[in-house]
Each structure stands twice: as C-alpha cells, then as structure tokens.
Protein backbone atom coordinates (compact mmCIF):
# COMPACT_ATOMS: atom_id res chain seq x y z
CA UNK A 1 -6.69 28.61 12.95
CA UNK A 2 -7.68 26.06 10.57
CA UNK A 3 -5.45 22.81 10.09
CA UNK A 4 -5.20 20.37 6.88
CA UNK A 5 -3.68 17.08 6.91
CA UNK A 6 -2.27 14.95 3.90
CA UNK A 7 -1.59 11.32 4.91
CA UNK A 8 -1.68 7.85 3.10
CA UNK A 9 -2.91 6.47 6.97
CA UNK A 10 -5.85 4.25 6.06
CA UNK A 11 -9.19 4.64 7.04
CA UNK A 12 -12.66 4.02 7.52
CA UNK A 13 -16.20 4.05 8.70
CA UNK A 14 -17.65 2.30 11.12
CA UNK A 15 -21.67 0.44 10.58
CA UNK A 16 -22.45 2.90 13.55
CA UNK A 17 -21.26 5.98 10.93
CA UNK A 18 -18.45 6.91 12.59
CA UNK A 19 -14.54 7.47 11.32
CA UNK A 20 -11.70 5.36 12.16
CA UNK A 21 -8.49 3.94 11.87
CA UNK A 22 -5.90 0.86 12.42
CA UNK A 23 -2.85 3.12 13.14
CA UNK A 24 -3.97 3.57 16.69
CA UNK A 25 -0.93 6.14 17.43
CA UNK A 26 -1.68 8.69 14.48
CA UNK A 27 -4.55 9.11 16.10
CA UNK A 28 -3.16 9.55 18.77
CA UNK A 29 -0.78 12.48 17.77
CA UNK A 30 -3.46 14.24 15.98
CA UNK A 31 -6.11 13.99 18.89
CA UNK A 32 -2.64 16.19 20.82
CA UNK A 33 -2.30 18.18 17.49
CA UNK A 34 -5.87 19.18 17.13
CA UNK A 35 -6.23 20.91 20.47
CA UNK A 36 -4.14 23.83 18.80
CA UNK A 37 -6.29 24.42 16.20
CA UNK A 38 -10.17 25.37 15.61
CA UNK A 39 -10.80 22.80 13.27
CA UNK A 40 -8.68 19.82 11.18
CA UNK A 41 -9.42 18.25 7.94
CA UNK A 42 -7.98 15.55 6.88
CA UNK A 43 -7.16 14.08 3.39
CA UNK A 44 -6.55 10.47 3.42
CA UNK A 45 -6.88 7.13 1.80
CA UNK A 46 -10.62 5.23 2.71
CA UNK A 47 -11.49 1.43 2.26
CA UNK A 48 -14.03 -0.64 3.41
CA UNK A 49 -15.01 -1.35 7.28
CA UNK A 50 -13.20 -4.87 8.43
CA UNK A 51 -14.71 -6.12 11.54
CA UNK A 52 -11.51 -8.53 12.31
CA UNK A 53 -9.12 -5.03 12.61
CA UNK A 54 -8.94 -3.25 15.90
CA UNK A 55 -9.28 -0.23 15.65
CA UNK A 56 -9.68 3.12 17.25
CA UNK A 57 -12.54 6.42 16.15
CA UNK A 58 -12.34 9.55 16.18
CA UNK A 59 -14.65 11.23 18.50
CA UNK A 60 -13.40 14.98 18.71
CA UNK A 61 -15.66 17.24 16.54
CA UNK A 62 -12.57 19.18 15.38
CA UNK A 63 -12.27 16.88 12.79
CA UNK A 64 -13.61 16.47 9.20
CA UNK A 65 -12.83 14.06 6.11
CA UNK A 66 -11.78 14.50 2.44
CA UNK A 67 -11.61 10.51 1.65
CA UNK A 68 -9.61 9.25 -1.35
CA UNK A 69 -9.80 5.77 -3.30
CA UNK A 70 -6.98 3.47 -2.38
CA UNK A 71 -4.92 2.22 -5.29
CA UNK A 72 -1.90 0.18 -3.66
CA UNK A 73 0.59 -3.05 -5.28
CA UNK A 74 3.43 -3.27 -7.14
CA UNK A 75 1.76 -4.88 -10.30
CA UNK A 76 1.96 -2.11 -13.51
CA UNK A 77 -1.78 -2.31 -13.37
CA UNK A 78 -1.80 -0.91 -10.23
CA UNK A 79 0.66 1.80 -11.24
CA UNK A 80 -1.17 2.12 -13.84
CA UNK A 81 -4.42 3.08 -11.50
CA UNK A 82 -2.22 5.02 -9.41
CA UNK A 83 -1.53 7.23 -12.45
CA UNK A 84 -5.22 7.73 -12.65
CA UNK A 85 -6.08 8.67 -9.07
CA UNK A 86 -3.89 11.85 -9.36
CA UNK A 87 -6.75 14.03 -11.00
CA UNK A 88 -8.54 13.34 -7.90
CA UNK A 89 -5.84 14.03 -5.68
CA UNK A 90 -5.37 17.13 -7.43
CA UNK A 91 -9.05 18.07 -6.52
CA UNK A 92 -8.47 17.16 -2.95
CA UNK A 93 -5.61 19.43 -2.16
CA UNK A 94 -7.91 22.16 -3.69
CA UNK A 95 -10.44 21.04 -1.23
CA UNK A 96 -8.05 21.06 1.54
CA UNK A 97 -6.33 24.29 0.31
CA UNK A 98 -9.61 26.11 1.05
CA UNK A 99 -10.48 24.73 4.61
CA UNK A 100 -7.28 25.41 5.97
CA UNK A 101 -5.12 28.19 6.77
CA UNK A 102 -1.77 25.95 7.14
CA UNK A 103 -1.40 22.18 5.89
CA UNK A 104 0.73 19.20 7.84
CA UNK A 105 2.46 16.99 5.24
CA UNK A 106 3.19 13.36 6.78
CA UNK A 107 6.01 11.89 4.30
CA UNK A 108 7.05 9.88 2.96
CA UNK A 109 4.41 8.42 0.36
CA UNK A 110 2.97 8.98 -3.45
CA UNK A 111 0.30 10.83 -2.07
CA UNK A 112 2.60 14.01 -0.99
CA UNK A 113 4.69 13.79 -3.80
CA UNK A 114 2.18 15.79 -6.14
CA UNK A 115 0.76 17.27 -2.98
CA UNK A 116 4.26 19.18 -2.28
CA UNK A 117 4.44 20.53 -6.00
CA UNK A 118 0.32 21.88 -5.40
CA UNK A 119 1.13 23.24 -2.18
CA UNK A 120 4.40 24.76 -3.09
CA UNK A 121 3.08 26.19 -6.41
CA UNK A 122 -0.21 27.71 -4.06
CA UNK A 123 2.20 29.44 -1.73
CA UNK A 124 1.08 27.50 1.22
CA UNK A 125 2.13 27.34 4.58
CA UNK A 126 3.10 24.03 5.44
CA UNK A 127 4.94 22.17 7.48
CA UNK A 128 5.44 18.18 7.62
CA UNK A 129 7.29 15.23 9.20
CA UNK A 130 9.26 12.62 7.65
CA UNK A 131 8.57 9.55 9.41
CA UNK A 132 11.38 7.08 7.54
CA UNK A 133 15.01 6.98 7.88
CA UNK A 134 16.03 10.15 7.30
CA UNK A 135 19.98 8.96 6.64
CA UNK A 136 19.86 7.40 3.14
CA UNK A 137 20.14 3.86 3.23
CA UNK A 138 21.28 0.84 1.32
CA UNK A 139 18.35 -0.08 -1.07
CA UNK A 140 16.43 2.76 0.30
CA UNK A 141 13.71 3.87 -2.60
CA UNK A 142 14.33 6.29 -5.28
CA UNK A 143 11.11 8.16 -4.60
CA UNK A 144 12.15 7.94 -0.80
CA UNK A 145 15.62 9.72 -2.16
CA UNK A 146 13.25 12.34 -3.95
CA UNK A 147 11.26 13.65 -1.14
CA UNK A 148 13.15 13.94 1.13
CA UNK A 149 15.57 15.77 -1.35
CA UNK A 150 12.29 17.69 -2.20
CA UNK A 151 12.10 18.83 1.87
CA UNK A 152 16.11 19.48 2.19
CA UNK A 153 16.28 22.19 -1.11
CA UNK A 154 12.11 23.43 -1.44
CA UNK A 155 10.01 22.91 1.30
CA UNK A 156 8.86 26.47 2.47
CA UNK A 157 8.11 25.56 6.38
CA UNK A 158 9.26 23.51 9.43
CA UNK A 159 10.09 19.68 8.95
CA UNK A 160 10.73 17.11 11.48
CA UNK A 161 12.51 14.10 10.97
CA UNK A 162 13.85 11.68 13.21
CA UNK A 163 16.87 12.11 14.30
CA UNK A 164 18.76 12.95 17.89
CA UNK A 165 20.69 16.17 16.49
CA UNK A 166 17.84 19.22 17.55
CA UNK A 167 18.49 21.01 14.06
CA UNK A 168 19.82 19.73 10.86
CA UNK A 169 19.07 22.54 8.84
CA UNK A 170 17.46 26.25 9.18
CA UNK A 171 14.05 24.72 8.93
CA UNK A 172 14.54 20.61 9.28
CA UNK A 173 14.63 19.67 13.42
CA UNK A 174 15.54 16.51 14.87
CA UNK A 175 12.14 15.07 16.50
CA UNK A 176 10.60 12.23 18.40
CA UNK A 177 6.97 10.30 17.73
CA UNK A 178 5.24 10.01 20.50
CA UNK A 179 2.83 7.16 21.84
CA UNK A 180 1.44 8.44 25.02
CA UNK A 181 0.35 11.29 27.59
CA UNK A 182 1.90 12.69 30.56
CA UNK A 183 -0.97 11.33 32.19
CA UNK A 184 -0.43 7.97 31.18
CA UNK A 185 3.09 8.62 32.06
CA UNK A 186 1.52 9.31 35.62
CA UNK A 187 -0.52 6.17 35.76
CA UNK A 188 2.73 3.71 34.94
CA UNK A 189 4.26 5.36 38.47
CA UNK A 190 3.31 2.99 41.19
CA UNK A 191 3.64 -0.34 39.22
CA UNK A 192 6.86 1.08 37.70
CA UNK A 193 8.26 1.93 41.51
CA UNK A 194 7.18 -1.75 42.07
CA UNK A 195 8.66 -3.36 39.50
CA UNK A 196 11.95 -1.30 40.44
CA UNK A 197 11.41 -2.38 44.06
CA UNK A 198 11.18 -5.85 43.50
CA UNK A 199 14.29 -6.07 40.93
CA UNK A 200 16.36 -4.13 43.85
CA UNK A 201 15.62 -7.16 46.09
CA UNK A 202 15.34 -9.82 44.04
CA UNK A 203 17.30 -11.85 41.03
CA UNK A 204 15.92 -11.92 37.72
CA UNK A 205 14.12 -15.61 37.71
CA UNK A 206 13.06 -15.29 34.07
CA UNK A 207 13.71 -13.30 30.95
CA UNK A 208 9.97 -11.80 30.10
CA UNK A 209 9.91 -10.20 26.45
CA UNK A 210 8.18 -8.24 24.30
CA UNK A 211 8.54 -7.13 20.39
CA UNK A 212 5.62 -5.22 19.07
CA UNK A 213 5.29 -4.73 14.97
CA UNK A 214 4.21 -5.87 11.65
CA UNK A 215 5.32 -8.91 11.03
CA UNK A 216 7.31 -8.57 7.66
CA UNK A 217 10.94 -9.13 7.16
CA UNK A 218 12.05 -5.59 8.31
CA UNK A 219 10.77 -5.90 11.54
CA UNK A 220 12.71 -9.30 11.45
CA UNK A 221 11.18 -11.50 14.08
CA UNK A 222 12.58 -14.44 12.77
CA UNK A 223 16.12 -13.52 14.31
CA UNK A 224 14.50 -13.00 17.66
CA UNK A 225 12.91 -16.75 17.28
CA UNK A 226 15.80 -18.07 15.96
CA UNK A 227 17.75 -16.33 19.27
CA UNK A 228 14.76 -17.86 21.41
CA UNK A 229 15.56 -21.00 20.28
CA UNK A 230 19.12 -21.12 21.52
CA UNK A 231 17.77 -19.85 25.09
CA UNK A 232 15.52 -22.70 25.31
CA UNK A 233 18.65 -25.09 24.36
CA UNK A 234 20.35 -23.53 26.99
CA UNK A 235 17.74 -24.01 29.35
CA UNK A 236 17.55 -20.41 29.88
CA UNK A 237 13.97 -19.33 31.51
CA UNK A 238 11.72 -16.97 29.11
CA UNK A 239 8.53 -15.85 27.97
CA UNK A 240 8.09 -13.74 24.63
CA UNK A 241 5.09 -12.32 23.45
CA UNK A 242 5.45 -10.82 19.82
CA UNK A 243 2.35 -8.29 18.95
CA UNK A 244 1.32 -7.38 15.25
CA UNK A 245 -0.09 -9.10 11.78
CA UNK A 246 1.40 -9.72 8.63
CA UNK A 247 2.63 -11.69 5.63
CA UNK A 248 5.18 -14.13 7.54
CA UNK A 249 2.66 -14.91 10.76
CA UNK A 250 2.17 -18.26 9.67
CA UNK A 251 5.15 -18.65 8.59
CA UNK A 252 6.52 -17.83 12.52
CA UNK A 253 3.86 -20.21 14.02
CA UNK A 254 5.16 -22.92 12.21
CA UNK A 255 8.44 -22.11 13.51
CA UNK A 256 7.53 -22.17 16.86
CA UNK A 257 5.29 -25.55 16.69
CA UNK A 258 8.16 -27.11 15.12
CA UNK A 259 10.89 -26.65 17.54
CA UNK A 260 8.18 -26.96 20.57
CA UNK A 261 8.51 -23.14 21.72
CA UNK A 262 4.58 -22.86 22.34
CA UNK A 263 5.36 -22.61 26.34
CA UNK A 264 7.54 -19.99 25.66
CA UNK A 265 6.50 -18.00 22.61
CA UNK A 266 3.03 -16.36 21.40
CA UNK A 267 1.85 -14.62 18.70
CA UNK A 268 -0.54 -12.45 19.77
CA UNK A 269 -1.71 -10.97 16.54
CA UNK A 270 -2.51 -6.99 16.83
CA UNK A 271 -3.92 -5.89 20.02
CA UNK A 272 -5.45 -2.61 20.92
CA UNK A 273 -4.52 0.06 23.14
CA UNK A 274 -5.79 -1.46 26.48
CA UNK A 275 -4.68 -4.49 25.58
CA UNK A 276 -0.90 -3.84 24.47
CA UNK A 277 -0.73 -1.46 27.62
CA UNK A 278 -1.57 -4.76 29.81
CA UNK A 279 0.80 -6.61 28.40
CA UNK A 280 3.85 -3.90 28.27
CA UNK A 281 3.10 -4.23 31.94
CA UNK A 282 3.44 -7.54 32.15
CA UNK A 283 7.34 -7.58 30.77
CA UNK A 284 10.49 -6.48 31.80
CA UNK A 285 12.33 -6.20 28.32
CA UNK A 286 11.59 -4.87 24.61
CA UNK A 287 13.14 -6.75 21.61
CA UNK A 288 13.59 -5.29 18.65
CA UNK A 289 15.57 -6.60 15.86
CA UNK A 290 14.19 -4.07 12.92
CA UNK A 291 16.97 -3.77 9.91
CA UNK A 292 15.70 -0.57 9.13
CA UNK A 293 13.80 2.13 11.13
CA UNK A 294 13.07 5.48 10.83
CA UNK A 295 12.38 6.22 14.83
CA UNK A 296 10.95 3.12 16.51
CA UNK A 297 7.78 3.53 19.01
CA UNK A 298 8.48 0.40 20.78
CA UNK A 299 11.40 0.95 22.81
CA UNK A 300 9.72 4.95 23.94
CA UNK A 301 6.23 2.65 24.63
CA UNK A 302 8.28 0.36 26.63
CA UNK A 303 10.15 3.11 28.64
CA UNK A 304 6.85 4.45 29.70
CA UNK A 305 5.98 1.21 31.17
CA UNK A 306 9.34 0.46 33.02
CA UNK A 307 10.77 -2.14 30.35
CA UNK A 308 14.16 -2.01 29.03
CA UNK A 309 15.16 -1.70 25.50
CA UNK A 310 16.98 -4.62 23.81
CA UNK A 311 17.65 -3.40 20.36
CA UNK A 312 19.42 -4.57 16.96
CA UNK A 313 22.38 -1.13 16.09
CA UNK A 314 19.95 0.49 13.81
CA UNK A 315 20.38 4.37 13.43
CA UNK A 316 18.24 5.46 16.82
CA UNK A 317 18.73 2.69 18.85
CA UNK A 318 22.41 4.34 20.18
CA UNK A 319 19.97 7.29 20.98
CA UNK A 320 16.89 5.13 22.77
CA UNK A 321 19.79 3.42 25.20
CA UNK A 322 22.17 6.34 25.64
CA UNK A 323 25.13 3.69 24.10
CA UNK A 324 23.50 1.05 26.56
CA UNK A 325 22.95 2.98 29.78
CA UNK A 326 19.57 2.49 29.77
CA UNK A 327 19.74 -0.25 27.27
CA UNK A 328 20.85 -3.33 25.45
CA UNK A 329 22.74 -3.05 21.46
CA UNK A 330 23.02 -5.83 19.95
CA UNK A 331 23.94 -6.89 16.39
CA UNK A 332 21.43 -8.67 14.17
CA UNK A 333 23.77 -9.37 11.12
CA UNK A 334 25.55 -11.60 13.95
CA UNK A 335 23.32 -14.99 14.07
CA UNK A 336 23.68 -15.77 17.99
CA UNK A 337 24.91 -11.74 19.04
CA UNK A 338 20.75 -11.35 20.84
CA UNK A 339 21.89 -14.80 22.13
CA UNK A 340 24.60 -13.49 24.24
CA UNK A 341 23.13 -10.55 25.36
CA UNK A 342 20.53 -12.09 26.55
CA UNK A 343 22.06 -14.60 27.86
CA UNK A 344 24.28 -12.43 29.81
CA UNK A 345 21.40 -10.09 31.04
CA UNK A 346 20.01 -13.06 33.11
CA UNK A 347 23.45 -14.72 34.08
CA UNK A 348 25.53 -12.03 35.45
CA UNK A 349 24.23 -9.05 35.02
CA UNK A 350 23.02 -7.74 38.77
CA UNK A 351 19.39 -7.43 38.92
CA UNK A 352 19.91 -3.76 40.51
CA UNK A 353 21.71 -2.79 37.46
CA UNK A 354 18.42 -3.74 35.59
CA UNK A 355 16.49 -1.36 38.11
CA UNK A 356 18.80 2.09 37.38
CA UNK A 357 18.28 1.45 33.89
CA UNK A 358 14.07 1.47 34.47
CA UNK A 359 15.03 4.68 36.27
CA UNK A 360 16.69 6.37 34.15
CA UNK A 361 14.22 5.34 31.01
CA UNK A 362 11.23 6.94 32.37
CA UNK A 363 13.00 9.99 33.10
CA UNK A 364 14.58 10.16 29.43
CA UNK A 365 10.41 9.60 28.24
CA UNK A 366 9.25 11.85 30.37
CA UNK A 367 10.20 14.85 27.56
CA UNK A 368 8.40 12.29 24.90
CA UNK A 369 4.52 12.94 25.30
CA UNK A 370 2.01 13.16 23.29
CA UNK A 371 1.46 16.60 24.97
CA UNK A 372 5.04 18.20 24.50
CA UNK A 373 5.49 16.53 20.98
CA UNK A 374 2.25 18.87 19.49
CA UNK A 375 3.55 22.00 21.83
CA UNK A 376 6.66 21.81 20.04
CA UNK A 377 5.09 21.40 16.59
CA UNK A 378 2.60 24.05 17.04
CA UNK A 379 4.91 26.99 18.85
CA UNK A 380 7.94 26.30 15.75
CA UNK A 381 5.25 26.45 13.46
CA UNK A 382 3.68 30.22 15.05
CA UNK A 383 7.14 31.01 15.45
CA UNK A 384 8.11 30.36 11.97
CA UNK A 385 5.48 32.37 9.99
CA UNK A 386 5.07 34.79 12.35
CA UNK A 387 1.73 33.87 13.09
C-alpha cells in the first residue's frame, strides 16, 4: 500500500543531493510510519540548503518528493503570493492523488485547507492529525477554527488530535506525538536506575533544568528567566540550559548578561538529536512555561530520560503529571508561582519523592513510542476502511 503525505514541514536538499529537514521529530514519526507502507510520497514546502541549521536526511528509499515553493509572512504581498501558489498546489494533490492509495493530512496549515476540499471532492481515503490545541482558545485563529471545524463535520477518515480522552468522536481519537523508540527507551535504563539510585540516597544539591523550544513568546522563556532570577537572589543552587532559536534569543542573552546569570543560564541555540539526548541526560527537571500548546514533546522527551516535568497549567500538562504525581503545575499568569515551586522542590521536598516520580514517568512513556504511535495509526486506519 502506497502512502501520501501533505505537510507545510520545511525542507531541503543537501550539496551531497540528498533530502532533509529541521523538524528532526517528523522525521522521526514518518521513518515509524513508513515501515507500514510500500512506498511514501510526500508533498511539502522546499527552500534553499542552510549550512548553519541542523538537520537530519532521509535515508529510507520508501520515500519520494513532490516539493512546493514557500510563500510565508503576514504582509498582503505575501498573501497575495499565497493566493498564487494554489494552482500549483492544486497540481500537487493530483500528483499525490495518483501515487497513493490513502493520503495522511498533518493540520493545521493553508496548505491542507484546499487540500481537504481536493481530497474530499476525489473521494479519497484519508486520514490526518491535528497537531494544535484542539480545545478552542482565546485568540486562537479563524482559519485554525475552520479546520478543525472542517475535520469535526466532513472529514471522511480517522483523525487524531491531542487530547487524553481515547475518542472524541466516531472517527476523531485522543493521541500522543511521539519522540523516540522503544529501543531508545531501552538504552535510558541503566543511567535512569542510576540517577534513581543516587536521588534515593542522596539530597538534591542543585536544581539542574532544562526547557527545549523555539524561542518566541509562546514558548515564554522569559518567565522561566525572570523565575531564575529570583532563585539566584535567594541563593538557591541551579543550572538551566534552554535549547532552540528564534526571534527573542538576543533579546534573552541580554537578559541574562545583565543580571549576571551566565554561571547559571545558557542558551544553547538548537541542537541535534545526539546532542539534546546528552544533555536531557545531564538534568533532572523539564521547564516548560508554554501559554499555549497543542501536546508538548518536551515533558514525554524528558520522561524517557528520567527528568521530571515542571510545567505552566496548559491543557495537557494535568495529563503529562497525572495532577502532579509524576510532576510539577505551576501557574505562569502568577509572576513568582515557578518561583515557589521550585523553590520548594529543593527545600523540602524529600529527594526520594523526586525518585518515585522518575519511576513512575518512564513507565507512563513506555506506551509513547515511536513504534506503538504508527501501530496505532496504521491498524485504525486498516480497520476503518476495511482494508
């Protein structure tokens, strides 16, 4: 069985000729996807090679390209060439109509917004993901609104969306997005059992963090520094390492040279897989402050590594901690509330304590592989059509 695959996930080639990608994790998932099916084309977005990126190829010979310009910005000129690119979308999906015998819509994005009317007007079976908040939101886009009001009334096949309820709707399931592999989840064992062994034995001597993610306003890093600050007032022992690029980097350096937090706080810019794996190993806790998030890789990356989950109350995070078994909540509308947890993690709460909630974290991600995550997709899908 053939697969198709309509995503706006940027890519590229390589000077050695070879395709690849910045979104390290949607590769990934379709590397776990594509052993289900003969062969996968792809439909997606291409722009030219940058040598500063890391970056990850694809090396299976499953898969094959349809590449599309990239139009992107907010200006009406760029609308404007938005508007114009649709022709040869249009041509695309007829491309990717006829090498496939099913087609995997990733929402939400402009791209799938004339791709659902194509492949609903053709009669083909589909199936998709929607990989934003799926409750609607306060300032939430209109054309977000529209899709996924598009999947909830029309969409003729399975869709996953994140949520922890297993079925929303006759065809809409609650799903996960996975990072990593049962074998990986293997390979964390021994220095996981370690890092357990050592907290059962010893008191926490420093508070080691880690917050992976573009660095925008929605991911909100600058409540996290802010928070950092008041530890270091406090003389409260930390390290924080925050991983990604974006608009407000410099903007967070000059934060941290100007209230001397270079000891304790490093922008790392984006690292690749090896590298972020290192680090996740080298922490004990995962900060997140995000104001909005449809599912949230971190914490699940960090579980797989033996770190516990620190998050702001965003929709999932009740979900990732099991209401703070395994887990932190805290409040980011509340200026100090990271503060105090924090605070109280490395004051009073029992390093033990710290240890049950590694425990039970890896055995919650056990169920979220890479592996299990394209089992799922593939028998609901069978199961569906009757294939």
């Amino acid at each position: 069985m053939n697969l198709g695959i309509v995503s706006d996930c940027v890519h590229f080639t390589t000077p050695t000729g070879v395709v690849a990608t910045d979104n390290h994790i949607f590769l990934r998932q379709l590397n776990a996807l594509a052993v289900h099916f003969d062969r996968v084309t792809i439909c997606c977005p291409f722009i030219e090679f940058d040598d500063s990126k890391s970056y990850s190829v694809y090396t299976d010979k499953k898969f094959h390209f349809i590449p599309l310009s990239n139009p992107g910005g907010n200006s009406i000129k760029h609308k404007l060439k938005l508007l114009l690119t649709i022709p040869e979308w249009f041509k695309a999906f007829s491309k990717i109509n006829k090498a496939s015998d099913i087609v995997y819509q990733r929402f939400p994005n402009n791209l799938n917004i004339p791709g659902f009317f194509y492949f609903y007007f053709k009669r083909k079976k589909v199936f998709a993901t929607y990989t934003g908040a799926w409750k609607n939101e306060i300032n939430q886009s209109k054309t977000y609104q529209f899709q996924k009001w598009l999947l909830k009334k029309f969409f003729r096949g399975p869709v996953w969306v994140y949520s922890s309820e297993e079925k929303l709707a006759k065809n809409i399931f609650g799903g996960f997005s996975p990072s990593y592999t049962i074998q990986e989840w293997n390979e964390e064992t021994v220095q996981v059992n370690n890092r357990i062994n050592f907290l059962s034995n010893n008191k926490l001597t420093s508070l080691k963090l880690i917050s992976v993610g573009a660095l925008n306003s929605n991911k909100n890093q600058q409540y996290i520094l802010n928070n950092c600050l008041l530890l270091k007032q406090a003389t409260i022992p930390f390290s924080l390492h925050i991983v990604g690029e974006g608009v407000l980097k410099n903007e967070y350096q000059n934060f941290i040279d100007q209230h001397n937090l270079n000891n304790e706080i490093i922008l790392t810019g984006a690292l690749n897989y090896t590298a972020l794996r290192n680090l996740y190993r080298e922490k004990d806790f995962v900060v997140q402050a995000t104001l909005s998030e449809g599912f949230g890789k971190v914490p699940i990356e960090g579980f797989f590594h033996g770190l516990v989950p620190i998050l702001h109350q965003s929709v999932m995070a009740p979900y990732f901690t099991n209401n703070g078994t395994r887990g932190y909540l805290f409040n980011a509308e509340n200026s100090n509330d990271l503060f105090h947890v924090l605070s109280n993690v490395y004051s009073t709460t029992s390093a033990k304590l710290i240890a049950e909630k590694i425990k039970e974290g890896r055995i919650f991600v056990q169920s979220q592989t890479l592996e299990n995550w394209a089992s799922i997709y593939f028998s609901t899908v069978k199961k569906y059509f009757d294939l």
